[in-house]
N, C-alpha and C. Protein backbone atom coordinates (compact mmCIF):
# COMPACT_ATOMS: atom_id res chain seq x y z
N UNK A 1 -11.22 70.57 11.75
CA UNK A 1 -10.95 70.47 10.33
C UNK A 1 -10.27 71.76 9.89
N UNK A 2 -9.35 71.44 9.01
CA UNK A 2 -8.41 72.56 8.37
C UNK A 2 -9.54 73.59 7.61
N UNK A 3 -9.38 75.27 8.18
CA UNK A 3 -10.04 76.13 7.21
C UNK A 3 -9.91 75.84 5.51
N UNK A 4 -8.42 75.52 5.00
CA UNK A 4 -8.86 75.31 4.04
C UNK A 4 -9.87 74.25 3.22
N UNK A 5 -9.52 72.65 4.08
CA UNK A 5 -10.61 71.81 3.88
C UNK A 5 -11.75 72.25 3.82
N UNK A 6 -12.40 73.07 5.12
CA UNK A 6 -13.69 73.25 5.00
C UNK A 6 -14.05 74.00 3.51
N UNK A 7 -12.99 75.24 3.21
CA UNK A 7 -13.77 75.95 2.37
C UNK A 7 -13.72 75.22 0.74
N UNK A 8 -12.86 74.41 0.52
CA UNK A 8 -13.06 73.14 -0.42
C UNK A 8 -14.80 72.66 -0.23
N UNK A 9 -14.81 72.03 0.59
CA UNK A 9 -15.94 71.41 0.98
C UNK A 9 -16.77 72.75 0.55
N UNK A 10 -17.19 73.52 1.06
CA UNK A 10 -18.26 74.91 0.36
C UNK A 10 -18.26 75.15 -0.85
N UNK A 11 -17.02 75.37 -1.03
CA UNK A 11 -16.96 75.67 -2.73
C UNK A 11 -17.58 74.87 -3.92
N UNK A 12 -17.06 73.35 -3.21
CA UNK A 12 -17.75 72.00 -4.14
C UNK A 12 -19.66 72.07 -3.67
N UNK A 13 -19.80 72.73 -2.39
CA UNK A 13 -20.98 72.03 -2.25
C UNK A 13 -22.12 73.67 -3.18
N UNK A 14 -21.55 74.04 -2.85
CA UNK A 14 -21.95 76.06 -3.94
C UNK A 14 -22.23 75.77 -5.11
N UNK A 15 -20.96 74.61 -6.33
CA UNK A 15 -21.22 74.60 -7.58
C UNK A 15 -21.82 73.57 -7.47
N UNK A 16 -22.09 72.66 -6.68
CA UNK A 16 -23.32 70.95 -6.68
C UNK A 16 -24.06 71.84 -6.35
N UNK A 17 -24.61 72.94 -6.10
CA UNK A 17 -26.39 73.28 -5.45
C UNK A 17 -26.43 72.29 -4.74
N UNK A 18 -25.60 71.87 -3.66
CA UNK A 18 -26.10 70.94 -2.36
C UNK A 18 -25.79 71.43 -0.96
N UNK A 19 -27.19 72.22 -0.74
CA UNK A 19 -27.27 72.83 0.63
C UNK A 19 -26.99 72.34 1.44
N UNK A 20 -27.34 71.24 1.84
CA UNK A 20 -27.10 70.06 3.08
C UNK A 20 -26.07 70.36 3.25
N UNK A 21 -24.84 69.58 2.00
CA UNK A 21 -23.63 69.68 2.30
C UNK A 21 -22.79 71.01 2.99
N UNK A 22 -23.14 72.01 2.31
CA UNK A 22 -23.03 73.55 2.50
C UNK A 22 -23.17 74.35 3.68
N UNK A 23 -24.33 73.53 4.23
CA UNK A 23 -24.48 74.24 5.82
C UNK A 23 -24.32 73.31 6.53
N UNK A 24 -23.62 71.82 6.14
CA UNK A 24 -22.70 71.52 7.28
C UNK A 24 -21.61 71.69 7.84
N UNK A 25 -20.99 71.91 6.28
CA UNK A 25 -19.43 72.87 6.24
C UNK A 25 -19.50 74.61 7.14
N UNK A 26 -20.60 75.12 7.33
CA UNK A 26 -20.80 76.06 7.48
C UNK A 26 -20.89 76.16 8.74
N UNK A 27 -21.62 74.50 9.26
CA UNK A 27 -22.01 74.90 11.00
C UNK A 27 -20.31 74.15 11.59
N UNK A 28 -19.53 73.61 10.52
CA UNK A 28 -18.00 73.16 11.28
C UNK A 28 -16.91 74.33 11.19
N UNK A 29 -17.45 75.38 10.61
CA UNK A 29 -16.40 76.10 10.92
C UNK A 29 -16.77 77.18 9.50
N UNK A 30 -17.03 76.75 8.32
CA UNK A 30 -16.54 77.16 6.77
C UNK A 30 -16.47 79.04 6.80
N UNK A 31 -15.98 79.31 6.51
CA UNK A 31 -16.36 81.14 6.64
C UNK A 31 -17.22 81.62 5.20
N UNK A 32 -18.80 81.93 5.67
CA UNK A 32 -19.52 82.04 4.29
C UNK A 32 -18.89 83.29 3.86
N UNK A 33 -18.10 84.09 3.61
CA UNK A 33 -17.44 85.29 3.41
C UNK A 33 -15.87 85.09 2.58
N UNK A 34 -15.10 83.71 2.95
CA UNK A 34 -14.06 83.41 1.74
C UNK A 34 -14.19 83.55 0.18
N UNK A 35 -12.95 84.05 0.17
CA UNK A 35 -13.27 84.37 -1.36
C UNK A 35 -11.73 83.35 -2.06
N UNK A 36 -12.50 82.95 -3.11
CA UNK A 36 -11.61 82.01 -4.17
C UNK A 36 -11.66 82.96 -5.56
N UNK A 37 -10.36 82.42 -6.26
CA UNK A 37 -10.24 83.19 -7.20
C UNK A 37 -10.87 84.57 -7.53
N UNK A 38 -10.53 85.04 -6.12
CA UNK A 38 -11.17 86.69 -6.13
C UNK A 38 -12.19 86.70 -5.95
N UNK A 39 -13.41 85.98 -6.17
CA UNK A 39 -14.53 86.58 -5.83
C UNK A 39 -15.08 85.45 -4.44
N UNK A 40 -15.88 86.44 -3.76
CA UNK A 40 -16.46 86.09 -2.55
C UNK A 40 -17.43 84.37 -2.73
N UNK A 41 -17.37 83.60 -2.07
CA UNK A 41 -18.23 82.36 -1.95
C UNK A 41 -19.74 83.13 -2.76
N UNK A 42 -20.11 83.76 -1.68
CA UNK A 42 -21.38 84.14 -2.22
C UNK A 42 -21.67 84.43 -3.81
N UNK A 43 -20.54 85.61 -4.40
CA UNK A 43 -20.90 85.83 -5.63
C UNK A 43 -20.86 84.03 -6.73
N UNK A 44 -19.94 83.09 -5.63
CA UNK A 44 -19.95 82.31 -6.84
C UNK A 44 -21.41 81.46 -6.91
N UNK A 45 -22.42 81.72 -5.84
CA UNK A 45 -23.45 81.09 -5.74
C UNK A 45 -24.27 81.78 -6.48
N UNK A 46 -24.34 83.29 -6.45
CA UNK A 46 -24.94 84.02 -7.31
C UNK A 46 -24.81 83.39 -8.59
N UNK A 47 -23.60 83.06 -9.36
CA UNK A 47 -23.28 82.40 -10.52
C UNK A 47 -23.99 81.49 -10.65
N UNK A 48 -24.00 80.80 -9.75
CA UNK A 48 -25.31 78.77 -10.23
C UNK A 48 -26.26 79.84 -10.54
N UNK A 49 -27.05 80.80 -9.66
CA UNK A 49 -28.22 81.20 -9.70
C UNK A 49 -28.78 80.00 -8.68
N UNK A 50 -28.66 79.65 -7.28
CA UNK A 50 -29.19 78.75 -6.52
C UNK A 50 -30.09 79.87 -5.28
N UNK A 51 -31.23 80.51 -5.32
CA UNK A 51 -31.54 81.13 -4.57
C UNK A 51 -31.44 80.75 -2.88
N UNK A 52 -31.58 78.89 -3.06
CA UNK A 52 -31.15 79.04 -1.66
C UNK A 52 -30.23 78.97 -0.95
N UNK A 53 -29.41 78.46 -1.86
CA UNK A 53 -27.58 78.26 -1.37
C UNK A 53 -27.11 80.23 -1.11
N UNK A 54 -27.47 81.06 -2.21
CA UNK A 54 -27.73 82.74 -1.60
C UNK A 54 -27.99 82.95 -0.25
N UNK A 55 -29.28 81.91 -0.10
CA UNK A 55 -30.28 82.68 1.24
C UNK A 55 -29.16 81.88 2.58
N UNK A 56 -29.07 80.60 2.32
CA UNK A 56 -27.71 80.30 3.48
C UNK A 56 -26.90 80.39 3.49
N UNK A 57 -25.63 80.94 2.61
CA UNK A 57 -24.45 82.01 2.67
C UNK A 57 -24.92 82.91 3.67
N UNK A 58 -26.03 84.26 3.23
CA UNK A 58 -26.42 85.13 3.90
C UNK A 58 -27.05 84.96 5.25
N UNK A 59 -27.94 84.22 5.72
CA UNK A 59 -27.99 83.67 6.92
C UNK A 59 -26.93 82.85 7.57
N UNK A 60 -25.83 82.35 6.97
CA UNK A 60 -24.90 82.18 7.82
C UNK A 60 -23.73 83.23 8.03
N UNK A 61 -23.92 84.75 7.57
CA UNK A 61 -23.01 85.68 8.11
C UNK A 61 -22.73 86.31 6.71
N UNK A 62 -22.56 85.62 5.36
CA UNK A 62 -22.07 86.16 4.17
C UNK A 62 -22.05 87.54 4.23
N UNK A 63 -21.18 88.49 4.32
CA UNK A 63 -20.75 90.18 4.00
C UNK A 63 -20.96 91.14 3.08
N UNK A 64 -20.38 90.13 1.97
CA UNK A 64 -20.32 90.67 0.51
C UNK A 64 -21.73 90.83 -0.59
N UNK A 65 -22.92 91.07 0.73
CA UNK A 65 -23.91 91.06 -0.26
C UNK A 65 -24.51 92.18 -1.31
N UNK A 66 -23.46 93.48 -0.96
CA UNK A 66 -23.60 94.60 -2.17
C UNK A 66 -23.15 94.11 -3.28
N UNK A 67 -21.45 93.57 -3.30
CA UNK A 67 -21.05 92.73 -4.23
C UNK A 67 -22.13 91.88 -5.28
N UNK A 68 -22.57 90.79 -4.37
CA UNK A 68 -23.49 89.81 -5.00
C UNK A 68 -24.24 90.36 -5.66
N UNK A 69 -25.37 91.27 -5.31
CA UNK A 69 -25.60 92.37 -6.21
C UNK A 69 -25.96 93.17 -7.24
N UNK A 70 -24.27 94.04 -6.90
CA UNK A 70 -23.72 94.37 -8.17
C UNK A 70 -23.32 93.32 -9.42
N UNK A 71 -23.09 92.00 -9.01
CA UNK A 71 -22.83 91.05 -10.10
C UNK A 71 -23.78 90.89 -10.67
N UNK A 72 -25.02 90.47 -9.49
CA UNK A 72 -26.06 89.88 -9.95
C UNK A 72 -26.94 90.28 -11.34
N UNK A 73 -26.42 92.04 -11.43
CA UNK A 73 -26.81 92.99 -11.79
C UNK A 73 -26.77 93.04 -13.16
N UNK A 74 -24.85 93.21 -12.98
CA UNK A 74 -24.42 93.43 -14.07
C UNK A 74 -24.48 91.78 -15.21
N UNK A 75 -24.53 90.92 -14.45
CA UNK A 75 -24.62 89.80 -15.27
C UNK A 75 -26.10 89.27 -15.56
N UNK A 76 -27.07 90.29 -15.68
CA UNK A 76 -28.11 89.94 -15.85
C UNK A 76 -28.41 88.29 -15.31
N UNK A 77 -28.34 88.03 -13.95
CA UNK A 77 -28.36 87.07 -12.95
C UNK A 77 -29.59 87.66 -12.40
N UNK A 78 -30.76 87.50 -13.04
CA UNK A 78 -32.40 88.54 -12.11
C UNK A 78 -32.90 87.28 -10.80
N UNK A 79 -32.21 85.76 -11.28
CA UNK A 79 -32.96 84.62 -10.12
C UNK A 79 -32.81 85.30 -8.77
N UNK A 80 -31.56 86.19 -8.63
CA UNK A 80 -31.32 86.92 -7.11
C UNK A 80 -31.29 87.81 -6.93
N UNK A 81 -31.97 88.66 -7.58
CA UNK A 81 -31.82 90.32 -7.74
C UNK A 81 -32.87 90.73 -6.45
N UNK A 82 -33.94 90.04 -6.84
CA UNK A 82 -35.21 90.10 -5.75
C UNK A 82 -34.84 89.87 -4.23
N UNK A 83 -34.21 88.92 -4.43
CA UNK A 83 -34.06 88.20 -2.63
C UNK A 83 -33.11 89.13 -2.41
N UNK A 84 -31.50 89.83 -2.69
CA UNK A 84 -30.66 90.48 -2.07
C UNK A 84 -31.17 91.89 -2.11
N UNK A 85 -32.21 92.56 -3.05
CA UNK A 85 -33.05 93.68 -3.14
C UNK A 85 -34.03 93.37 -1.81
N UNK A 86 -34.74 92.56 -1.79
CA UNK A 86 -36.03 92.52 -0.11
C UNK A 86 -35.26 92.31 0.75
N UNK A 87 -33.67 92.08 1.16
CA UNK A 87 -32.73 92.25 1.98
C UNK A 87 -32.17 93.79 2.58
N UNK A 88 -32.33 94.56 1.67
CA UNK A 88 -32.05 95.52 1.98
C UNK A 88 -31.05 96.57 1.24
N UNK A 89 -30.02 95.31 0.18
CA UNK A 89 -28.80 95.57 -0.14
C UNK A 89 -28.68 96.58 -1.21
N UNK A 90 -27.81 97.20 -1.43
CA UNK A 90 -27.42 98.48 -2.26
C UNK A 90 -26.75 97.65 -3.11
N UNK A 91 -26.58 97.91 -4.22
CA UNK A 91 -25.66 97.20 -5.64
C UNK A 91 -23.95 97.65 -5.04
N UNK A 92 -23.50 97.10 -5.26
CA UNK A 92 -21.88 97.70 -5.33
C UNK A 92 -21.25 96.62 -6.79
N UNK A 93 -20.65 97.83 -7.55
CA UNK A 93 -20.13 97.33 -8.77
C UNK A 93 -19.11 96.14 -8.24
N UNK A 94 -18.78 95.26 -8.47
CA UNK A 94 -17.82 93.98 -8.67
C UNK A 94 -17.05 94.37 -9.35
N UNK A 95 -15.48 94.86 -9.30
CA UNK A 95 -14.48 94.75 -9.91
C UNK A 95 -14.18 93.32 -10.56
N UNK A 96 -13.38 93.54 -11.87
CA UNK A 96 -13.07 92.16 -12.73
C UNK A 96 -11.85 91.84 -11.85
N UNK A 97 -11.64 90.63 -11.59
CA UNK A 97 -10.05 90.18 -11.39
C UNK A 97 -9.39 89.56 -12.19
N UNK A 98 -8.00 89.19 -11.44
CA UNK A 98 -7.11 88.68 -12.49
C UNK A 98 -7.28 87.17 -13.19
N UNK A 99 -8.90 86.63 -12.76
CA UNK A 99 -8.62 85.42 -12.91
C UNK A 99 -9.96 85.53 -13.97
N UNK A 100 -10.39 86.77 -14.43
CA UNK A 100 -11.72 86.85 -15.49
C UNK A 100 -12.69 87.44 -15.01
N UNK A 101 -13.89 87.92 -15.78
CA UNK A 101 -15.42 88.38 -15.24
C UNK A 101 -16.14 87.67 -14.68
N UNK A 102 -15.95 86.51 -14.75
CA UNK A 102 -17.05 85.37 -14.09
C UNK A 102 -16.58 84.58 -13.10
N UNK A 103 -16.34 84.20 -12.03
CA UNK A 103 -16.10 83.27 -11.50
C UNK A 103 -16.27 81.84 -11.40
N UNK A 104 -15.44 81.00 -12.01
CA UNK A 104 -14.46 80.06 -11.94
C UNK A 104 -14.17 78.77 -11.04
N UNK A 105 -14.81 77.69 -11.28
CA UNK A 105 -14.72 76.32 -10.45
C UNK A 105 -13.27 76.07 -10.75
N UNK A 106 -12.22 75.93 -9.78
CA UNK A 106 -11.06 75.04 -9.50
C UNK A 106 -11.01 73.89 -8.26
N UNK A 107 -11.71 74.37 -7.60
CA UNK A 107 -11.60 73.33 -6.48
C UNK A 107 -11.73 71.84 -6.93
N UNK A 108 -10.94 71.05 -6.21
CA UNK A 108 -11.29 69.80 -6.35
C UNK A 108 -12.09 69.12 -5.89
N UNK A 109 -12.66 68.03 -6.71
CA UNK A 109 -14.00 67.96 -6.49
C UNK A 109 -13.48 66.72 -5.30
N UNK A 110 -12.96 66.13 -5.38
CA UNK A 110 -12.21 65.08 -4.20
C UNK A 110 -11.74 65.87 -2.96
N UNK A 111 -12.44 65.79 -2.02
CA UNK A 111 -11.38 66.53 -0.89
C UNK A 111 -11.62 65.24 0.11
């Protein structure tokens, strides 16, 4: 399956809170570490606030977990402050991008 398909497939399954879907895309290939509209997969899970769609990003390799974070942080997002804090992780501020402060569903929900 095409990298980009898969990461369609993640992205849709990140803003559904549907893990299943998420770590199947994940065990065919998906890279939990792509980033859409600038920000990393992970931070956009941080956004639902889905603690476990967080915990399997990060168990499947996710990088960007200072990032997550620092968002989590600054967006008063506390559902994941705990789990990426008993991880180990240091805050790292999240730069804004060009596409806004928050990250942003475009994917199509049809793939």
């Amino acid at each position: 399956m095409k990298e980009q398909k898969l990461a369609t497939i993640l992205l849709n399954a990140v803003w559904e809170e549907d893990c299943a879907t998420a770590k199947k895309a994940l065990l065919l290939g998906a890279d939990p570490s792509w980033k859409y509209n600038g920000y990393p997969i992970l931070v956009h899970a941080v956004y639902t606030k889905n603690v476990d769609m967080v915990t399997l990003l990060i168990n499947h390799g996710a990088v960007q977990t200072d990032e997550a974070l620092g968002f989590a942080l600054e967006h008063g997002i506390g559902e994941v402050v705990l789990l990426l804090a008993m991880e180990g992780v240091v805050p790292k501020s999240m730069p804004e991008t060009k596409f806004g402060p928050y990250p942003l569903r475009y994917a199509p929900i049809n793939y």
